[in-house]
C-alpha atoms as a PDB file:
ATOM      1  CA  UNK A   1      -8.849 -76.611 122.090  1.00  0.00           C
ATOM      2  CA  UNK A   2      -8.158 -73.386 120.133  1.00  0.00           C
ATOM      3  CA  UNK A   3      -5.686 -72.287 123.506  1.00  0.00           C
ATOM      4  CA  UNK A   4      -3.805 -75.345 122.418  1.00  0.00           C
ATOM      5  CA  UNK A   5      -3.598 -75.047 118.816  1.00  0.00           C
ATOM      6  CA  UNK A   6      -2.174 -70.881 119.271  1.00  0.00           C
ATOM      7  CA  UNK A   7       0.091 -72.229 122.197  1.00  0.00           C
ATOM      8  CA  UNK A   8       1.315 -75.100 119.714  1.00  0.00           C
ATOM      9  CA  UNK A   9       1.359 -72.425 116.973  1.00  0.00           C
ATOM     10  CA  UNK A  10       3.327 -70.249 119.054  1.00  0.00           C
ATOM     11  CA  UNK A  11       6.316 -72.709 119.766  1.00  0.00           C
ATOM     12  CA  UNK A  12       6.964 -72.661 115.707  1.00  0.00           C
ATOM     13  CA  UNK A  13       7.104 -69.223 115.020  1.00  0.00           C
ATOM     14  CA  UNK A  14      10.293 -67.307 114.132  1.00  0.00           C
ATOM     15  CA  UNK A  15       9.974 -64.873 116.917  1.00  0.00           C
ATOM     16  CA  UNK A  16       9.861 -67.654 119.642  1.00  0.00           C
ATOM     17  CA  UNK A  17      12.380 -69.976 117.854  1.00  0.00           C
ATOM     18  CA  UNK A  18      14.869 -66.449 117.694  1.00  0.00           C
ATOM     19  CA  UNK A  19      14.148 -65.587 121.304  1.00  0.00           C
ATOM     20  CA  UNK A  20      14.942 -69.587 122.617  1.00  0.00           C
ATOM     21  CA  UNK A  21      17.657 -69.655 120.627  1.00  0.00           C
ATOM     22  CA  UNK A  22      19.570 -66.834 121.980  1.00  0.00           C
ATOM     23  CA  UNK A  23      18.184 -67.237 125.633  1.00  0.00           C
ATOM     24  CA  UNK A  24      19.943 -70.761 124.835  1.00  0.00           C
ATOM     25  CA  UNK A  25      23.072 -69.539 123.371  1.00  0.00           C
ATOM     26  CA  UNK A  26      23.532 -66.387 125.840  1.00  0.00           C
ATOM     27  CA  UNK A  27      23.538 -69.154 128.618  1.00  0.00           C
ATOM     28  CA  UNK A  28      25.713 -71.872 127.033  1.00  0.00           C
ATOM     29  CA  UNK A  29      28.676 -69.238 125.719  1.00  0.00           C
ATOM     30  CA  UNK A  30      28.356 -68.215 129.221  1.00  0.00           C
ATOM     31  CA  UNK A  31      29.451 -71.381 130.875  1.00  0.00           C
ATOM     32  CA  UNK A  32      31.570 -72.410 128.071  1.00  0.00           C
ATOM     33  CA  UNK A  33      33.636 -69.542 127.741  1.00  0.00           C
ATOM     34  CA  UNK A  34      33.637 -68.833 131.402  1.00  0.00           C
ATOM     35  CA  UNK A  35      32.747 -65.492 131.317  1.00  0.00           C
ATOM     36  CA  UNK A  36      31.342 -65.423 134.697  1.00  0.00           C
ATOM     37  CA  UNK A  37      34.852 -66.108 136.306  1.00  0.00           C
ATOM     38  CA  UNK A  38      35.738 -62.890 135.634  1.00  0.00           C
ATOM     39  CA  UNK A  39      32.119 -61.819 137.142  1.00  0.00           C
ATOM     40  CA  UNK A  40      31.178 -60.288 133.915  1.00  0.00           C
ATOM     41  CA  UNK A  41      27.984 -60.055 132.185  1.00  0.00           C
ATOM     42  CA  UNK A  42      27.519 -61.707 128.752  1.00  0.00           C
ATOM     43  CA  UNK A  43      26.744 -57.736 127.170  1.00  0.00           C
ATOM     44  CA  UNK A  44      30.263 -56.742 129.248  1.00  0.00           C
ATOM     45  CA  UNK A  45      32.074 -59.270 127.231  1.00  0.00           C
ATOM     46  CA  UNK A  46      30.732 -58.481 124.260  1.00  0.00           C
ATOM     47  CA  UNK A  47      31.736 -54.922 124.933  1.00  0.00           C
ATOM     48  CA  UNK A  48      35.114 -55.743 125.707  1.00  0.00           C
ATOM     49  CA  UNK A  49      35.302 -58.354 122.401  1.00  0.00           C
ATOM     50  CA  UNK A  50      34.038 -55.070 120.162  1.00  0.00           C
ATOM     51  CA  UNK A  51      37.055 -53.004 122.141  1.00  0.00           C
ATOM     52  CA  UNK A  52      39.143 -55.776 121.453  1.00  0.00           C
ATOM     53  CA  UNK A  53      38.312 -55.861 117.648  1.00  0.00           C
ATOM     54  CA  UNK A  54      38.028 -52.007 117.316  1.00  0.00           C
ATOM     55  CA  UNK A  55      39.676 -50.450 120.344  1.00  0.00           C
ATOM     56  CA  UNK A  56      38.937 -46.285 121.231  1.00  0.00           C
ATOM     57  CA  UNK A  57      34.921 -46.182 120.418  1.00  0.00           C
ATOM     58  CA  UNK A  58      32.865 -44.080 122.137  1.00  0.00           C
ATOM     59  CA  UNK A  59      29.710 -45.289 124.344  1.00  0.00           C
ATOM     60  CA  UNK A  60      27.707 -44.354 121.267  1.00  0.00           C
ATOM     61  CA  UNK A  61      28.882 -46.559 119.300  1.00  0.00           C
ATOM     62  CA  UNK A  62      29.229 -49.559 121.866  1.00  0.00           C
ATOM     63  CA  UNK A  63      25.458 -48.672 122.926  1.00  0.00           C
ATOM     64  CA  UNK A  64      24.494 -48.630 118.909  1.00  0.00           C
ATOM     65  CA  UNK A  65      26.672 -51.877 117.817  1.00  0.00           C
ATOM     66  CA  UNK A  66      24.919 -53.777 121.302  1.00  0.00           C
ATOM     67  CA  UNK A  67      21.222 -52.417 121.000  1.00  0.00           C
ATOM     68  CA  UNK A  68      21.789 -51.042 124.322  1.00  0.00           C
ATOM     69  CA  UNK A  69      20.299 -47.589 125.441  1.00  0.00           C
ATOM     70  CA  UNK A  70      22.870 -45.094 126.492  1.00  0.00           C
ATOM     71  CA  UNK A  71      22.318 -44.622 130.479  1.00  0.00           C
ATOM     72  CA  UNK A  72      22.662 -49.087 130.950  1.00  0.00           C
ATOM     73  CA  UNK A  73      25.787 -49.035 128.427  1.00  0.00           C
ATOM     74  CA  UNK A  74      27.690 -46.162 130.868  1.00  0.00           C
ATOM     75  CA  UNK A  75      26.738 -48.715 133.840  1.00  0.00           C
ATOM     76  CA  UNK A  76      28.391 -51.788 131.774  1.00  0.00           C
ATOM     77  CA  UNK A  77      31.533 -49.693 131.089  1.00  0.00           C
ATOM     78  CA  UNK A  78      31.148 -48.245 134.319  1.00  0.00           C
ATOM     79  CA  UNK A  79      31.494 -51.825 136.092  1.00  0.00           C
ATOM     80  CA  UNK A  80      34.739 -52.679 133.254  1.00  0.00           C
ATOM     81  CA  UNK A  81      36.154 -49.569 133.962  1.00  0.00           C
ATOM     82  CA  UNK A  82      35.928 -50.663 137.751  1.00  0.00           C
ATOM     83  CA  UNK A  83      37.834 -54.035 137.188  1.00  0.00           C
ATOM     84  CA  UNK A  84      40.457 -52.479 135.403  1.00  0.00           C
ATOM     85  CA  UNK A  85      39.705 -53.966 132.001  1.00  0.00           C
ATOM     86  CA  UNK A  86      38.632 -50.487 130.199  1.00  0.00           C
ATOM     87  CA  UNK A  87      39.581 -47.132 130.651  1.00  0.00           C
ATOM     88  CA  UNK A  88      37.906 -43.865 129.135  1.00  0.00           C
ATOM     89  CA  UNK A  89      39.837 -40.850 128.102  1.00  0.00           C
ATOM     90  CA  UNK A  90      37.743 -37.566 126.897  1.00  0.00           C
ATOM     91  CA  UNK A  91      37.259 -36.994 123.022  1.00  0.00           C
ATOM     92  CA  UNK A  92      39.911 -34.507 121.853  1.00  0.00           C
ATOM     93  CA  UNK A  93      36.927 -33.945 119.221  1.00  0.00           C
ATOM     94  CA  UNK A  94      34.183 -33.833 121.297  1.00  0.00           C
ATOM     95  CA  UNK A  95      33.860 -32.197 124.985  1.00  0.00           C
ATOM     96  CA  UNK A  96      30.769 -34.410 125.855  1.00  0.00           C
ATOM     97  CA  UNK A  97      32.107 -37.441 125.006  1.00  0.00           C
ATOM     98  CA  UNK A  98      34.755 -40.111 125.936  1.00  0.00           C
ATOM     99  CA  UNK A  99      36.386 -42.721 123.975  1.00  0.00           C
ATOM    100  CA  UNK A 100      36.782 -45.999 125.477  1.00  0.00           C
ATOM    101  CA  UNK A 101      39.751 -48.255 125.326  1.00  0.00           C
ATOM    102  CA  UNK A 102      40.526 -51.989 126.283  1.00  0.00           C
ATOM    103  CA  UNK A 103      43.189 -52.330 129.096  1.00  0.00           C
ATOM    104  CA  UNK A 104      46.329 -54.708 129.212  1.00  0.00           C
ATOM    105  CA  UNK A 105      43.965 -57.056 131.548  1.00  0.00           C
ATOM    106  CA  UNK A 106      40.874 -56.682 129.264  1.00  0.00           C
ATOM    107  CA  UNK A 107      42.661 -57.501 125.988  1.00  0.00           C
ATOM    108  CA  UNK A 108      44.431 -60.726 127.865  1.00  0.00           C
ATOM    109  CA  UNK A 109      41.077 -61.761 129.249  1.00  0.00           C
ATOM    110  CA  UNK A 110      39.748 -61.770 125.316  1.00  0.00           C
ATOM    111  CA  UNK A 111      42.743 -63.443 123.996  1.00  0.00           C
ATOM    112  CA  UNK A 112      42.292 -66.164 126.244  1.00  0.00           C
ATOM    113  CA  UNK A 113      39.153 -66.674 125.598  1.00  0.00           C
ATOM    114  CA  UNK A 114      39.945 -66.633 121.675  1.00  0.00           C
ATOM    115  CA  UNK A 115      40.261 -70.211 121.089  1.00  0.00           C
ATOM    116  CA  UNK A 116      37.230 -71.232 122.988  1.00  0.00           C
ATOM    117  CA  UNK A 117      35.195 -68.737 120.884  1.00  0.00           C
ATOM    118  CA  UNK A 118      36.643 -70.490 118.038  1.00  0.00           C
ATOM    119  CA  UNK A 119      35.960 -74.236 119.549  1.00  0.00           C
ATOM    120  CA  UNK A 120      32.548 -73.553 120.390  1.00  0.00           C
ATOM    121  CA  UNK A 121      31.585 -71.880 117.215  1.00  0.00           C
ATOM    122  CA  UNK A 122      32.415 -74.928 115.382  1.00  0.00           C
ATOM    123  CA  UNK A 123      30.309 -76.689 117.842  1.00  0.00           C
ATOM    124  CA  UNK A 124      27.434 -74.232 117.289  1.00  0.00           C
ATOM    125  CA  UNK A 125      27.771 -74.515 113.448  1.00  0.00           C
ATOM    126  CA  UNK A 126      28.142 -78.238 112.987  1.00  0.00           C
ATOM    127  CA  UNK A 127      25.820 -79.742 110.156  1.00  0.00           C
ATOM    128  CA  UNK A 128      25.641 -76.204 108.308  1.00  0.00           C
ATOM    129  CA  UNK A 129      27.366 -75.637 105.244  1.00  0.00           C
ATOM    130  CA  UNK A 130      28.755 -72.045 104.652  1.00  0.00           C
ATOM    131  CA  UNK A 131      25.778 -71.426 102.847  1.00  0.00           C
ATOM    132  CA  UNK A 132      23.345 -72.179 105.650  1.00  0.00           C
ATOM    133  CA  UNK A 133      24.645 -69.892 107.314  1.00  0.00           C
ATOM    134  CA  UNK A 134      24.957 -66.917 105.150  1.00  0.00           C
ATOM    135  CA  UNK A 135      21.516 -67.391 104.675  1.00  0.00           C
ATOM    136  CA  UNK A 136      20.518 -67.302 108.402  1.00  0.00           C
ATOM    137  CA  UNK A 137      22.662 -64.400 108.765  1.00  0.00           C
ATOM    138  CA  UNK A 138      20.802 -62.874 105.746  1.00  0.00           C
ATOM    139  CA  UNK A 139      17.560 -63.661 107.156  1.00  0.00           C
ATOM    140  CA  UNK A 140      18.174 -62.218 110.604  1.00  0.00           C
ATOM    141  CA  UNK A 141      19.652 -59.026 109.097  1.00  0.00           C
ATOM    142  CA  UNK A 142      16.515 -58.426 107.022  1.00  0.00           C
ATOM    143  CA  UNK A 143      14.228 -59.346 110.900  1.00  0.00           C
ATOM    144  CA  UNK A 144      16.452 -56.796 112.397  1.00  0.00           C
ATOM    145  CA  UNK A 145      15.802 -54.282 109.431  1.00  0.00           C
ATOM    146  CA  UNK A 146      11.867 -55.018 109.857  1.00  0.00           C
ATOM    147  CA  UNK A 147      12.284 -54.480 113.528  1.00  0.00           C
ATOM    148  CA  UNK A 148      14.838 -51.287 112.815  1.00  0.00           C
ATOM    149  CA  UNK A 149      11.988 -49.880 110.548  1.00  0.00           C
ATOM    150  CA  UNK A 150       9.168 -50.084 113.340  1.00  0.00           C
ATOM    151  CA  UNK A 151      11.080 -48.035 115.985  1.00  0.00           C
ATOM    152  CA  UNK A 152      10.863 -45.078 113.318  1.00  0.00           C
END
């Protein structure tokens, strides 16, 4: 009986409700954007959508804006690089680094996936007013903070 109760529990927490959700959402933006055509990963798109928004970052920043540690970010530029749809040129202000930019191909592949990004996200946000989802995105920043603060 108590097994049932925690397991019942468990199914309406935040953490479990967060983690479904985006398990959820990973997969459906992944068919409905057809990301996978282009035999990417969901983290290589979103790469290329943050080159594509702020072109010439370094894999520091990619790694820090995705969550991603540093050696699995240099395999998902490694694999963009290898499809033509990034390039890396060396840091004129740093030796170590290398700045990565979004190809011809890569920024074409975004833009045509531009207005299903926009499509879906109104599918996605139907029923929520503006101030829903401020809110939510208030909320999550302040989980992420929590989370931020325990890695310390």
């Amino acid at each position: 009986m108590m097994k049932d109760t925690l397991i019942a529990e468990l199914d309406q927490t935040i953490t479990y409700q967060v983690y479904r959700s985006g398990r959820l959402l990973r997969h459906y933006l992944q068919q409905k954007l057809k990301i996978d055509e282009a035999q990417l990963t969901p983290e290589q798109f979103y790469i290329l959508l943050r080159l594509y928004m702020k072109d010439g970052q370094t894999q520091r920043e990619l790694a820090d804006r995705i969550l991603n540690d540093h050696p699995n970010i240099t395999r998902l530029i490694d694999k963009l690089e290898k499809i033509a749809y990034v390039r890396r040129t060396a840091d004129p202000n740093d030796r170590r680094s290398f700045l990565i930019f979004i190809s011809a191909r890569g920024r074409a592949f975004c833009e045509s996936r531009l207005p299903l990004i926009q499509q879906e996200r109104k599918k996605i946000h139907k029923g929520l007013t503006n101030q829903d989802i401020k809110k939510f995105q208030s909320i999550l920043r302040r989980i992420e903070a929590n989370l931020m603060e325990q890695d310390d």
